[in-house]
PDB file of N, CA and C in Angstrom:
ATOM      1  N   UNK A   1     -11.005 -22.893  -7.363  1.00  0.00           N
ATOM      2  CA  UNK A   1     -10.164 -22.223  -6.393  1.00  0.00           C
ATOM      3  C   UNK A   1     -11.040 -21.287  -5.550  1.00  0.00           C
ATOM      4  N   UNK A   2     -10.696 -21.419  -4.022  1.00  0.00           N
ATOM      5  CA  UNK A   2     -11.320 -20.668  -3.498  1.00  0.00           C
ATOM      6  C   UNK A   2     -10.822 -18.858  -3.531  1.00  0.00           C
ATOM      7  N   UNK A   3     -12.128 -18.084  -3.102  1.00  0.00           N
ATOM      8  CA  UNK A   3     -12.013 -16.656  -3.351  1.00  0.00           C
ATOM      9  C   UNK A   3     -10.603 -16.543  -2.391  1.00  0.00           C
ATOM     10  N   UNK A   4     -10.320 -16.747  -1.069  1.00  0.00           N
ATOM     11  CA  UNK A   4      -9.307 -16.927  -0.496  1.00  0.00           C
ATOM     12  C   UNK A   4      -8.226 -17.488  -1.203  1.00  0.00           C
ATOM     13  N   UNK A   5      -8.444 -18.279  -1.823  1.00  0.00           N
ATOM     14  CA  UNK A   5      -6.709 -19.051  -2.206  1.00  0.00           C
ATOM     15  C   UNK A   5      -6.410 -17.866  -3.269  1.00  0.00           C
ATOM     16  N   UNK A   6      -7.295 -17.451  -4.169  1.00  0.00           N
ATOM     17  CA  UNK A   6      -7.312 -16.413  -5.526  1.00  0.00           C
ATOM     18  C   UNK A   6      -6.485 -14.981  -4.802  1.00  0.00           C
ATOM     19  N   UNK A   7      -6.656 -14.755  -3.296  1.00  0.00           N
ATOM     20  CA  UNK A   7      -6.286 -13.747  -2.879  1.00  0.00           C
ATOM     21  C   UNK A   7      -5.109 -13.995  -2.334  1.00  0.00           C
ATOM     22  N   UNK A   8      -4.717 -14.993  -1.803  1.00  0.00           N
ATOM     23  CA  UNK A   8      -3.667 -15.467  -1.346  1.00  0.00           C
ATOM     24  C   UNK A   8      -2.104 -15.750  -2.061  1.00  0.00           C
ATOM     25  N   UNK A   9      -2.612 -16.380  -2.835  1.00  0.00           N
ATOM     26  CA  UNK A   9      -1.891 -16.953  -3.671  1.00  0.00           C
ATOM     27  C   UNK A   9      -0.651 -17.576  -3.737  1.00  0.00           C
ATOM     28  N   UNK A  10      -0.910 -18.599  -2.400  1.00  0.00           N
ATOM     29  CA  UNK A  10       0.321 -18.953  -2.644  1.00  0.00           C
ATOM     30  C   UNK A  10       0.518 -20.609  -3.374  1.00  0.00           C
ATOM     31  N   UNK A  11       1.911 -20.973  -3.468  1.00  0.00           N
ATOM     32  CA  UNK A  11       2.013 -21.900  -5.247  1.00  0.00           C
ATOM     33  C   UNK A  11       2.029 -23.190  -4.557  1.00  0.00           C
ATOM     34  N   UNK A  12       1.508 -24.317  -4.659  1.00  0.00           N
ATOM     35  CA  UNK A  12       1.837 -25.300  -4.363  1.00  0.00           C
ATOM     36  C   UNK A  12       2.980 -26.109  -4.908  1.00  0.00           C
ATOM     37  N   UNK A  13       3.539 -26.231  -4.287  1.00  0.00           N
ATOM     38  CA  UNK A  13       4.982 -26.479  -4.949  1.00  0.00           C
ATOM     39  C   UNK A  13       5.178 -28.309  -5.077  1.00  0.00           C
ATOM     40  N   UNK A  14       5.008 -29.140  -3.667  1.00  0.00           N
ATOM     41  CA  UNK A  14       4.478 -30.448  -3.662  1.00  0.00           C
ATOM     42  C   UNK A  14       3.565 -30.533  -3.226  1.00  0.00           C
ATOM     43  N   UNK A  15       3.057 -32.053  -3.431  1.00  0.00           N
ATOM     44  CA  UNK A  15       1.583 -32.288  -2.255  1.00  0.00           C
ATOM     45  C   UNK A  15       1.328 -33.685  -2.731  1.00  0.00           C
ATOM     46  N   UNK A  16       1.921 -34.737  -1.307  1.00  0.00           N
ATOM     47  CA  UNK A  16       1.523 -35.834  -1.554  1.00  0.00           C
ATOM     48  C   UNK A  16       2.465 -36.669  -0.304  1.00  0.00           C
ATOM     49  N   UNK A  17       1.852 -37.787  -0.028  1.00  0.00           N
ATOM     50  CA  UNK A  17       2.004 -39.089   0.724  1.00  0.00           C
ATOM     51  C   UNK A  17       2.087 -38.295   1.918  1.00  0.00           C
ATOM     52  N   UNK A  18       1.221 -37.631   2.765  1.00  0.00           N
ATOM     53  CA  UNK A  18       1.161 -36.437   4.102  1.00  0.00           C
ATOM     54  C   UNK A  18       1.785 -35.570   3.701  1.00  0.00           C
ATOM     55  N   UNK A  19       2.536 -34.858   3.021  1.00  0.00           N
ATOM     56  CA  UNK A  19       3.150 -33.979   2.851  1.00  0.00           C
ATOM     57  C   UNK A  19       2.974 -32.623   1.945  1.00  0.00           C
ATOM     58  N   UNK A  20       3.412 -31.891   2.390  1.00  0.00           N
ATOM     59  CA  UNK A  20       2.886 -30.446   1.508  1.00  0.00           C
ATOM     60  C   UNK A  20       3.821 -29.677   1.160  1.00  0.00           C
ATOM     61  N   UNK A  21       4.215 -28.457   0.403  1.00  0.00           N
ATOM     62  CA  UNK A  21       5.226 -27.880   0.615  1.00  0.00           C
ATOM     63  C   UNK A  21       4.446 -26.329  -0.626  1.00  0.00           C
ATOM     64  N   UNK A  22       4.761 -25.244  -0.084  1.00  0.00           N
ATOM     65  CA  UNK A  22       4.024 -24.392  -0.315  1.00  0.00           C
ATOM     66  C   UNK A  22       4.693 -23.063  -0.579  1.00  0.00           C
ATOM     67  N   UNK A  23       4.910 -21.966  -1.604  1.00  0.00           N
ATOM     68  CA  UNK A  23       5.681 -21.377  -1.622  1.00  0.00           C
ATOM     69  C   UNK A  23       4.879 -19.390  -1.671  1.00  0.00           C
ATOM     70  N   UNK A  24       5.032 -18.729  -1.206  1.00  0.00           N
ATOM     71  CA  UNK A  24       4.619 -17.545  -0.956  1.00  0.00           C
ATOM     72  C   UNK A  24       5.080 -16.292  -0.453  1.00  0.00           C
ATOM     73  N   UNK A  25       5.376 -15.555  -1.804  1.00  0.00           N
ATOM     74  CA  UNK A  25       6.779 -14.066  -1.791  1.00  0.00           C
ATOM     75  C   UNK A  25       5.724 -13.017  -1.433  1.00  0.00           C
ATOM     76  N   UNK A  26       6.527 -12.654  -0.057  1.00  0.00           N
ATOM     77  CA  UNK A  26       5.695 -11.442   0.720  1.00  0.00           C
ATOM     78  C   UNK A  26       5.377 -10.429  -0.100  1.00  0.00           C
ATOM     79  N   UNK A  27       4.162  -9.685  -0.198  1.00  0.00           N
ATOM     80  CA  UNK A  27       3.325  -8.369  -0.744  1.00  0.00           C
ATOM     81  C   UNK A  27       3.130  -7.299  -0.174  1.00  0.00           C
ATOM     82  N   UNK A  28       3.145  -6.285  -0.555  1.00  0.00           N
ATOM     83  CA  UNK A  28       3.089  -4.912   0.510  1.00  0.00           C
ATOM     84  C   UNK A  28       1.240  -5.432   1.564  1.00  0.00           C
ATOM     85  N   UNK A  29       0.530  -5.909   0.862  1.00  0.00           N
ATOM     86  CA  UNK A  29      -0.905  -5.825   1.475  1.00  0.00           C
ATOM     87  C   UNK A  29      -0.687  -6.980   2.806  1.00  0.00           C
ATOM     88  N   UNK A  30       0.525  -7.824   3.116  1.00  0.00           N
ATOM     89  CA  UNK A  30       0.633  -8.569   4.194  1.00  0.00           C
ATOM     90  C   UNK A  30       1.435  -8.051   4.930  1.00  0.00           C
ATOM     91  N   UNK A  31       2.206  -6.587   5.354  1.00  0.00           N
ATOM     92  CA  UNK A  31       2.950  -5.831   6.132  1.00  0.00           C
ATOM     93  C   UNK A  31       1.713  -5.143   7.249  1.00  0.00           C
ATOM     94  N   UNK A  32       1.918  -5.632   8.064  1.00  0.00           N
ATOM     95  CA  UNK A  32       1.581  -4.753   9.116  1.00  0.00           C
ATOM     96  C   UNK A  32       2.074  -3.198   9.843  1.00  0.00           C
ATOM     97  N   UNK A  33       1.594  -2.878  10.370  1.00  0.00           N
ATOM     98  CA  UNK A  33       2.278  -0.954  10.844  1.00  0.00           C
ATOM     99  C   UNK A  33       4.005  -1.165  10.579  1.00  0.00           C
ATOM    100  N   UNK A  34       4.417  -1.660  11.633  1.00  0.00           N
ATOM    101  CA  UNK A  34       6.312  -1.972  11.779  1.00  0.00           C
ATOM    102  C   UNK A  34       6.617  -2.375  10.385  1.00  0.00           C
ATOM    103  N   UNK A  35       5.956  -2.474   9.342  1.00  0.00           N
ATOM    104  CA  UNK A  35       6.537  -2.990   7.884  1.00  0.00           C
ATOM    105  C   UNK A  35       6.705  -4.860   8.011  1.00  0.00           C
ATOM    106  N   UNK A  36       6.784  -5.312   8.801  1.00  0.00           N
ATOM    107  CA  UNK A  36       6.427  -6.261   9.581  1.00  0.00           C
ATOM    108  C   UNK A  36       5.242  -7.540   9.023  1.00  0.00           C
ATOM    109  N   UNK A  37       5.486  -8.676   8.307  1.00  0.00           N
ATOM    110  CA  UNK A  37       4.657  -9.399   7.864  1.00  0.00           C
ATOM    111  C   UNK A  37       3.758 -10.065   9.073  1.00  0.00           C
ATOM    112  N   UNK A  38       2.305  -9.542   8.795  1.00  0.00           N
ATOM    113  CA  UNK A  38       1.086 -10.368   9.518  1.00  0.00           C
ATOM    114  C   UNK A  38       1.373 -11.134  10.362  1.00  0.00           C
ATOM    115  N   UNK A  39       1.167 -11.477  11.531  1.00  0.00           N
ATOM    116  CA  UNK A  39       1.359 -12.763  11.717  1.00  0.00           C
ATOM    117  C   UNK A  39       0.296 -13.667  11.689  1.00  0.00           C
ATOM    118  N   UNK A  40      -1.221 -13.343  11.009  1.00  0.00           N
ATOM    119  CA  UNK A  40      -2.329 -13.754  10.727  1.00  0.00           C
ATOM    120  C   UNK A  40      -1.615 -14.287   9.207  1.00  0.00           C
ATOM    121  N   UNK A  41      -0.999 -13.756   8.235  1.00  0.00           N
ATOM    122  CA  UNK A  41      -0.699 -14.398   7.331  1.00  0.00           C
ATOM    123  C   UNK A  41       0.527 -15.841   7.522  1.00  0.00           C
ATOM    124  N   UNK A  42       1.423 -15.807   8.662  1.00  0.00           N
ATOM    125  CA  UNK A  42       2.526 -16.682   8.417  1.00  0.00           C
ATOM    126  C   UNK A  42       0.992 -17.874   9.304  1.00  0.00           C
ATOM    127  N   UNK A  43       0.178 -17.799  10.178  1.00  0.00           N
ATOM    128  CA  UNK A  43      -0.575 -18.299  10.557  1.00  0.00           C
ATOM    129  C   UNK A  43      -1.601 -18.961   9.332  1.00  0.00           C
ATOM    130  N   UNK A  44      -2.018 -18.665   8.310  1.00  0.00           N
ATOM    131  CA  UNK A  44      -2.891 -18.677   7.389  1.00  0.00           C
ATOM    132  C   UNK A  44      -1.634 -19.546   6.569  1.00  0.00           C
ATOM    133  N   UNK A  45      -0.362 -19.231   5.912  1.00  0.00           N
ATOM    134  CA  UNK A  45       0.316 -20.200   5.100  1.00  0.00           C
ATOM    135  C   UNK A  45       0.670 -21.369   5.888  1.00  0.00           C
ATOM    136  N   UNK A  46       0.896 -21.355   7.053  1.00  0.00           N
ATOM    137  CA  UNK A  46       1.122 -22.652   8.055  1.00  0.00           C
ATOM    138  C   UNK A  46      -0.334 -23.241   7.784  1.00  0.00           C
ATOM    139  N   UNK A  47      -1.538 -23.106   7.948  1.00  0.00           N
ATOM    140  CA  UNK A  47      -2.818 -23.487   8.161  1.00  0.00           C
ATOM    141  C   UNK A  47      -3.003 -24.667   6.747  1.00  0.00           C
ATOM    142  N   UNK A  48      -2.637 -23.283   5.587  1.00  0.00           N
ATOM    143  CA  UNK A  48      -2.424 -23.984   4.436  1.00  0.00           C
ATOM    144  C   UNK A  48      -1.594 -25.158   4.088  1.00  0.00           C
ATOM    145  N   UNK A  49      -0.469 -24.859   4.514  1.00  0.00           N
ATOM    146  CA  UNK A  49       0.512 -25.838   4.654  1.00  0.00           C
ATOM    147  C   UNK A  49       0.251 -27.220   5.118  1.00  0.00           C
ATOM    148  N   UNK A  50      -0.504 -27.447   6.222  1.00  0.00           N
ATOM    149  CA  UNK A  50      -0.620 -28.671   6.907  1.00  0.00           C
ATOM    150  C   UNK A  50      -2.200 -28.747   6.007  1.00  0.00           C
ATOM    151  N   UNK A  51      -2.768 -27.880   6.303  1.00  0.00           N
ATOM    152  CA  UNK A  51      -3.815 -28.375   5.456  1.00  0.00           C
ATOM    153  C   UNK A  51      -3.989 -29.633   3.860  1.00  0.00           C
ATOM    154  N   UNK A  52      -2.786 -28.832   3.281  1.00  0.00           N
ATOM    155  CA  UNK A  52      -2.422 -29.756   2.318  1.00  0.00           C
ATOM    156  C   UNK A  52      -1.954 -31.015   2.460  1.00  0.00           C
ATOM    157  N   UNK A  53      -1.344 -30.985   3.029  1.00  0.00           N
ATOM    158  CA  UNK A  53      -0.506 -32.316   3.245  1.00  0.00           C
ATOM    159  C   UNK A  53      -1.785 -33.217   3.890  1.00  0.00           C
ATOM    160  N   UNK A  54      -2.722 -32.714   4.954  1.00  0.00           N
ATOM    161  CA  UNK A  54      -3.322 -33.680   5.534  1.00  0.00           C
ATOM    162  C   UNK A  54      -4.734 -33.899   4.259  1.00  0.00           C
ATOM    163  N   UNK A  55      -4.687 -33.348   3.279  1.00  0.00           N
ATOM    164  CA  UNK A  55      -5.641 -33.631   2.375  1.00  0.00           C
ATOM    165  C   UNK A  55      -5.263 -34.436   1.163  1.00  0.00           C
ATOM    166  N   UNK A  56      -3.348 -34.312   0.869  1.00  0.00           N
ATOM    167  CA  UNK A  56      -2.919 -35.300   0.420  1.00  0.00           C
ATOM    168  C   UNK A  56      -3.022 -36.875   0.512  1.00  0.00           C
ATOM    169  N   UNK A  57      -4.034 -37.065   1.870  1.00  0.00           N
ATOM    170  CA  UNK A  57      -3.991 -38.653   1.909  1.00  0.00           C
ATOM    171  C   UNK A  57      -5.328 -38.646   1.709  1.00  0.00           C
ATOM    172  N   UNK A  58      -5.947 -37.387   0.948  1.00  0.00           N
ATOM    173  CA  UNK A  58      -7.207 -38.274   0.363  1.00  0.00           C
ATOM    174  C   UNK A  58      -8.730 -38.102   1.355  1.00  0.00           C
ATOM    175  N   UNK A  59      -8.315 -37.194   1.855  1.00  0.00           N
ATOM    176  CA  UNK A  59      -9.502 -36.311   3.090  1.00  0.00           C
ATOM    177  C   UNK A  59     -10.039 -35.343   2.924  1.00  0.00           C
ATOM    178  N   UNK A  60     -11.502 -35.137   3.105  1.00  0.00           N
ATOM    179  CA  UNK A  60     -11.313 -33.773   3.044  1.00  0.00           C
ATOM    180  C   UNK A  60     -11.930 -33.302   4.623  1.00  0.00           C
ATOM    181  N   UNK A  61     -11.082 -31.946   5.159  1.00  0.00           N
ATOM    182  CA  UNK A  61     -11.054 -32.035   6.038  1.00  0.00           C
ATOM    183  C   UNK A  61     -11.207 -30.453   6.596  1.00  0.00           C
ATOM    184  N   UNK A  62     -11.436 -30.085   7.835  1.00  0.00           N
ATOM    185  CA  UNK A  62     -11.648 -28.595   8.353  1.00  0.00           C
ATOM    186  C   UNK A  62     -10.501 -28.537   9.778  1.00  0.00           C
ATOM    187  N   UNK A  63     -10.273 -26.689   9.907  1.00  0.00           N
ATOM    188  CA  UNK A  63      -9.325 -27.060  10.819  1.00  0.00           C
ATOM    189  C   UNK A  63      -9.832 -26.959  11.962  1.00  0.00           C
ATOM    190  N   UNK A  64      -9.587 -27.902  13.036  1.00  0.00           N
ATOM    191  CA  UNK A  64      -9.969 -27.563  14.603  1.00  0.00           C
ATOM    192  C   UNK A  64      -9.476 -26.898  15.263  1.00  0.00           C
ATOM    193  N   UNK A  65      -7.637 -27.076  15.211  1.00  0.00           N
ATOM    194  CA  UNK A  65      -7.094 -26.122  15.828  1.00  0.00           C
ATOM    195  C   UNK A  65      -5.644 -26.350  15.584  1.00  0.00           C
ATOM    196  N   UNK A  66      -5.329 -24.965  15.450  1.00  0.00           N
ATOM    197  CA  UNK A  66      -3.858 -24.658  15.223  1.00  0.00           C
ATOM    198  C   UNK A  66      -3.024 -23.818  16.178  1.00  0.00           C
ATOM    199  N   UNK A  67      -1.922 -24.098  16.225  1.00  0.00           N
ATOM    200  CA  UNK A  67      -1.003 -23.222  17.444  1.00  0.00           C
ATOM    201  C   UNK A  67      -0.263 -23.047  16.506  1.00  0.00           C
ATOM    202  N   UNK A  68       0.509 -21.586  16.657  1.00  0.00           N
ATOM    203  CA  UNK A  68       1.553 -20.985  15.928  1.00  0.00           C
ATOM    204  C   UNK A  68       2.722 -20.507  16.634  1.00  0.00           C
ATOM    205  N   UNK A  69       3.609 -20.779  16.564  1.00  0.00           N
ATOM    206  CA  UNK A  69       4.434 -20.006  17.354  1.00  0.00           C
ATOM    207  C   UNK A  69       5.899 -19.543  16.256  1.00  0.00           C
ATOM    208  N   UNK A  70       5.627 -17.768  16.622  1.00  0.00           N
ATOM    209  CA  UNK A  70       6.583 -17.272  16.074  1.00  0.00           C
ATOM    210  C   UNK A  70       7.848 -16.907  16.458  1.00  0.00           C
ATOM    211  N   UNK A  71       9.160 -17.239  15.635  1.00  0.00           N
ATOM    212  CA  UNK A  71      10.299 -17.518  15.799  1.00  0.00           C
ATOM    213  C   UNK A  71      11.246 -15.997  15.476  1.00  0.00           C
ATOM    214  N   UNK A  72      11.141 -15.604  14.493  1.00  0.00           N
ATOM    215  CA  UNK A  72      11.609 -14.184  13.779  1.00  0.00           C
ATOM    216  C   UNK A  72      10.922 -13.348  12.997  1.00  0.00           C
ATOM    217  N   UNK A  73      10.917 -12.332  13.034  1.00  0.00           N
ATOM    218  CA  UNK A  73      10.222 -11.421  12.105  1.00  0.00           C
ATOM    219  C   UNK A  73      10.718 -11.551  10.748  1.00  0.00           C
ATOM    220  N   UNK A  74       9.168 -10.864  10.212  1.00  0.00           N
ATOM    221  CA  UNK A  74       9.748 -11.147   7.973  1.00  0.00           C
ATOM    222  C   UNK A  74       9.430 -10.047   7.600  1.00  0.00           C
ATOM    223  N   UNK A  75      10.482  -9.286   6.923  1.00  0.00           N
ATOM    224  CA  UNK A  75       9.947  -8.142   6.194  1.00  0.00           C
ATOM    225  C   UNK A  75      10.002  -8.731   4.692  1.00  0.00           C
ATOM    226  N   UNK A  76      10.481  -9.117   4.021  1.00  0.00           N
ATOM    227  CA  UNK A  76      10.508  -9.569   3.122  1.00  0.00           C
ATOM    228  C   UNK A  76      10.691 -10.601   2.607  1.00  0.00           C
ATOM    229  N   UNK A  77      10.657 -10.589   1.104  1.00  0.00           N
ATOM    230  CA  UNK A  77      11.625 -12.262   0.450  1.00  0.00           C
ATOM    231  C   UNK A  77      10.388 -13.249   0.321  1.00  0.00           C
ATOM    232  N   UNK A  78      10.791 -14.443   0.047  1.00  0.00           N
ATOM    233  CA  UNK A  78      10.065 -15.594  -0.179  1.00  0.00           C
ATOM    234  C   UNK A  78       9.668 -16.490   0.754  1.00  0.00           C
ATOM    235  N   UNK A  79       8.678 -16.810   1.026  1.00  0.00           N
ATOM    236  CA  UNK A  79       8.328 -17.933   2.263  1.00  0.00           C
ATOM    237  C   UNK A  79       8.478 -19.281   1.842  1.00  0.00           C
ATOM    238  N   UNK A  80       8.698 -20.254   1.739  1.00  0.00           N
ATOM    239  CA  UNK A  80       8.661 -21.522   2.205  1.00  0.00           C
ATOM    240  C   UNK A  80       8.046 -22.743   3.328  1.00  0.00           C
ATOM    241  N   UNK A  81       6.443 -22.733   3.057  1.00  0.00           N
ATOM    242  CA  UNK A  81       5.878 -23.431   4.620  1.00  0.00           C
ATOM    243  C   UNK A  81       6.062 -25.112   3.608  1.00  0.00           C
ATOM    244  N   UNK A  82       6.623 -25.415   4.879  1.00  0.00           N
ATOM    245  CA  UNK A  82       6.335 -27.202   5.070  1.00  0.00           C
ATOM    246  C   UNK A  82       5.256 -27.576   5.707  1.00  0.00           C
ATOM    247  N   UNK A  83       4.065 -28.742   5.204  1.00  0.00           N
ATOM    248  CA  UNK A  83       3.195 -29.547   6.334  1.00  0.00           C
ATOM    249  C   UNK A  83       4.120 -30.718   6.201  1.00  0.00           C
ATOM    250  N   UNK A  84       3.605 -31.793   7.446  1.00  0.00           N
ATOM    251  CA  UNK A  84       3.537 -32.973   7.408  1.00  0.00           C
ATOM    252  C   UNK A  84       2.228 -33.476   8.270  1.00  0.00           C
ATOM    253  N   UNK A  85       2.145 -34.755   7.433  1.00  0.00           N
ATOM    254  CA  UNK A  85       1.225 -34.859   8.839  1.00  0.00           C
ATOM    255  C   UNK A  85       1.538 -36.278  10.361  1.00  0.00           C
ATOM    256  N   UNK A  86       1.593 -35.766  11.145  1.00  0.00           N
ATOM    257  CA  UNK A  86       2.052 -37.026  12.524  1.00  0.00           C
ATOM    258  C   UNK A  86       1.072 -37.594  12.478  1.00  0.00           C
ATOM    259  N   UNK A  87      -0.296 -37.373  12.500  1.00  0.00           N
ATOM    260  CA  UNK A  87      -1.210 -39.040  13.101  1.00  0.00           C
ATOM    261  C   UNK A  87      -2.284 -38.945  12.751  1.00  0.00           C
ATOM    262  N   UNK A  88      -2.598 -39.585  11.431  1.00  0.00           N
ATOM    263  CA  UNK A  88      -3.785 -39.836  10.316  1.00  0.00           C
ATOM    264  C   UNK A  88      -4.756 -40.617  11.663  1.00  0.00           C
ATOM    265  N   UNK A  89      -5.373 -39.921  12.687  1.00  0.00           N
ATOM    266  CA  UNK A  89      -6.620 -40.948  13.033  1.00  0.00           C
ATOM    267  C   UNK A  89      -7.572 -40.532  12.045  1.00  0.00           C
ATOM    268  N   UNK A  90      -8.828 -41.626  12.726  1.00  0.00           N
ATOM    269  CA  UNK A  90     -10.189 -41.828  11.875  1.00  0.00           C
ATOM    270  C   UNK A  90     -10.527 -40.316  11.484  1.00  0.00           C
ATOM    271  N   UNK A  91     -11.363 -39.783  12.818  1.00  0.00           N
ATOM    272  CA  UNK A  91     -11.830 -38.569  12.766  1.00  0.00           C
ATOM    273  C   UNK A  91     -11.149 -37.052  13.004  1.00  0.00           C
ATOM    274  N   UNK A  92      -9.659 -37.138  13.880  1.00  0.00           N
ATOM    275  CA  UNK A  92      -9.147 -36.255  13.847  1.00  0.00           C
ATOM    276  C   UNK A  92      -7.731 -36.195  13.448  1.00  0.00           C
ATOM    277  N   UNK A  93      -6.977 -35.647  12.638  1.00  0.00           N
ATOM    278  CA  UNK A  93      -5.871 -35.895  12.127  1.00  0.00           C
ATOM    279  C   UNK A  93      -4.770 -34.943  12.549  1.00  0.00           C
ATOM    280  N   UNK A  94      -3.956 -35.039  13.056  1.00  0.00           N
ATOM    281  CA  UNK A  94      -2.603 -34.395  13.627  1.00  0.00           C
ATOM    282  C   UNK A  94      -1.533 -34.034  12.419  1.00  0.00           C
ATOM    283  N   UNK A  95      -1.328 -32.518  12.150  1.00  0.00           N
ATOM    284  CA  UNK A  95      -0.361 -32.176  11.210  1.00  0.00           C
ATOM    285  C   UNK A  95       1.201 -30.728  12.203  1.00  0.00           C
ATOM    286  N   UNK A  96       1.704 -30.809  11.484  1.00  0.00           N
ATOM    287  CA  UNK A  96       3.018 -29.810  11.995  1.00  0.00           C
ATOM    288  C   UNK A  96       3.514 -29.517  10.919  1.00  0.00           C
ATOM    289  N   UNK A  97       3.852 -28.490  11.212  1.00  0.00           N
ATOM    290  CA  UNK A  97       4.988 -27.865   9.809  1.00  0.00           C
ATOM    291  C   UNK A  97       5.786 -26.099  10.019  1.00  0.00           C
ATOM    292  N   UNK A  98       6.437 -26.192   9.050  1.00  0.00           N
ATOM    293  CA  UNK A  98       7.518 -25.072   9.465  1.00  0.00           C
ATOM    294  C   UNK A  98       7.367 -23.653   8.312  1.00  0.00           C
ATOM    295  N   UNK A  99       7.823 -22.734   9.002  1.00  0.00           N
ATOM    296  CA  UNK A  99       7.661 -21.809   7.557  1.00  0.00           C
ATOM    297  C   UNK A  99       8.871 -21.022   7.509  1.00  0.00           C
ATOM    298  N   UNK A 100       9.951 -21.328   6.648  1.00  0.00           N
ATOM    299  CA  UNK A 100      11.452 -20.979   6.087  1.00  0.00           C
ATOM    300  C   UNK A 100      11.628 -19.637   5.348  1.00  0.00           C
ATOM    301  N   UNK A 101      12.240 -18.874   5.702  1.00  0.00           N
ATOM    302  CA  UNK A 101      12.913 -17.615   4.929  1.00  0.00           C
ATOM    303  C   UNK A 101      14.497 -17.851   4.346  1.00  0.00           C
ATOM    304  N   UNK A 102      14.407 -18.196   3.511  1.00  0.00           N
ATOM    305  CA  UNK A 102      15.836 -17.979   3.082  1.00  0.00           C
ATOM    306  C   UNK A 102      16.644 -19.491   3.676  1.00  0.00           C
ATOM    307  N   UNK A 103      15.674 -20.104   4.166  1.00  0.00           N
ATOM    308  CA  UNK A 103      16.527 -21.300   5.244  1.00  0.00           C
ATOM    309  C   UNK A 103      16.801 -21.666   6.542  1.00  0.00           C
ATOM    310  N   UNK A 104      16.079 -20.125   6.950  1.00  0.00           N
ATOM    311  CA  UNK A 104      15.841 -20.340   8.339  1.00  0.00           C
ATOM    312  C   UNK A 104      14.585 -20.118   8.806  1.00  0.00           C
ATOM    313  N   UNK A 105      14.637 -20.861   9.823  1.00  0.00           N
ATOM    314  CA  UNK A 105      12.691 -21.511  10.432  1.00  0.00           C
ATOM    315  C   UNK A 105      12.434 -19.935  10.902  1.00  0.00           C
ATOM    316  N   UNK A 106      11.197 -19.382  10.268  1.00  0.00           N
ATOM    317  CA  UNK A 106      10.823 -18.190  11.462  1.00  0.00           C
ATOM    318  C   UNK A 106       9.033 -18.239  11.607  1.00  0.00           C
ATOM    319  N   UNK A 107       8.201 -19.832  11.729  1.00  0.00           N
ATOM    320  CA  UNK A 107       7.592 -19.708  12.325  1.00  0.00           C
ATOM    321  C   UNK A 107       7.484 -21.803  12.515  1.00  0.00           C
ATOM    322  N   UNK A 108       6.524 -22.163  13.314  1.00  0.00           N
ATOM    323  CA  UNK A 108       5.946 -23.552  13.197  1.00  0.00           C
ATOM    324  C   UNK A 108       5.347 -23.799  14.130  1.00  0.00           C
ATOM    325  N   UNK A 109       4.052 -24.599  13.685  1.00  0.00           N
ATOM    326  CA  UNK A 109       2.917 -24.866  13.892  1.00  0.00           C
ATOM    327  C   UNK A 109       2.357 -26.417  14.162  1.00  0.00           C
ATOM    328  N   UNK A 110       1.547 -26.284  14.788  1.00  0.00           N
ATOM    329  CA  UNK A 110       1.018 -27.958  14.898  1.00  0.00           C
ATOM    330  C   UNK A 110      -0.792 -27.834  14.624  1.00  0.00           C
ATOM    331  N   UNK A 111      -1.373 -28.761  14.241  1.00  0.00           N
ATOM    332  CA  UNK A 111      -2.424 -28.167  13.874  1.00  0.00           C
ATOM    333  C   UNK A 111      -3.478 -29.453  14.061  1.00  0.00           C
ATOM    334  N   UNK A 112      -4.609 -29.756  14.087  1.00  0.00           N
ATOM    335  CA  UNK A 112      -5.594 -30.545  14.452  1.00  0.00           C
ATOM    336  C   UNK A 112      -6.895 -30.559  13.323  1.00  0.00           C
ATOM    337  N   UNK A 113      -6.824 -31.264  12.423  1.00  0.00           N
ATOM    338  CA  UNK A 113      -7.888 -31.026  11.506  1.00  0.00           C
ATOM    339  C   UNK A 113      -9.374 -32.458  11.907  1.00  0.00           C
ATOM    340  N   UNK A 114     -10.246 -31.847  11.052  1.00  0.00           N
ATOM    341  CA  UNK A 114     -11.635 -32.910  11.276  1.00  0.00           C
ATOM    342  C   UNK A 114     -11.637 -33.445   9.992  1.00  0.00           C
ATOM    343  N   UNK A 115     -12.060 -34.617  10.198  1.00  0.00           N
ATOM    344  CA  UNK A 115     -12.576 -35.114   8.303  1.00  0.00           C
ATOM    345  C   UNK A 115     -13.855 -34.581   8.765  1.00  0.00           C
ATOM    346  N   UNK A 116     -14.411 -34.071   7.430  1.00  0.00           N
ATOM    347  CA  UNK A 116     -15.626 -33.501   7.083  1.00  0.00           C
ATOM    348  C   UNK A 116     -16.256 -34.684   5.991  1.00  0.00           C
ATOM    349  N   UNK A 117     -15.531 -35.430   5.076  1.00  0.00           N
ATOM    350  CA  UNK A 117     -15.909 -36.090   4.116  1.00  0.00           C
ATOM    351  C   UNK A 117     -15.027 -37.142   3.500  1.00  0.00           C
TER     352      UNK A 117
END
């Protein structure tokens, strides 16, 4: 496990056939000034999120690029990020996914990874 995931910690809940699903209950150390969760962290569990899923088919892979776009603020409670991934090419692989509070979407992402190996 990486020193990051050890700090992170969030649970893998599934992970398989493109798909990911990832679970992570907000901590006082991811509140920003407003009490206000990171948005470097809902960015980092989305990252994770698709990350997984696009490593579920058996890749290993780095990210090129991710867009985030945030929907609602989180002060608390449990997160829920979904990956999937849209389009296994050779060298660059296309993933999206959502990150759920309670059931409702308050962030999602699309993301661009490299095979490395």
């Amino acid at each position: 496990m990486s020193p990051f995931a050890r700090f992170f910690q969030a649970e893998v809940l599934r992970k398989g056939d493109g798909e990911a699903e990832l679970r992570l209950p907000v901590r006082e150390e991811f509140l920003q000034g407003q009490g206000l969760v990171h948005g470097g962290i809902l960015a980092a569990l989305l990252d994770s999120a698709l990350g997984q899923a696009v490593e579920s088919l058996g890749v290993r892979v780095v990210t090129a690029e991710l867009s985030v776009s945030y929907l609602r603020p989180v002060r608390e409670g449990v997160l829920l990020a979904r990956g999937w991934v849209v389009h296994p090419g050779r060298h660059l692989l296309h993933a999206a996914g959502e990150v759920l509070l309670e059931g409702k979407r308050v962030a999602f992402a699309k993301g661009v990874f490299y095979r490395v190996g």
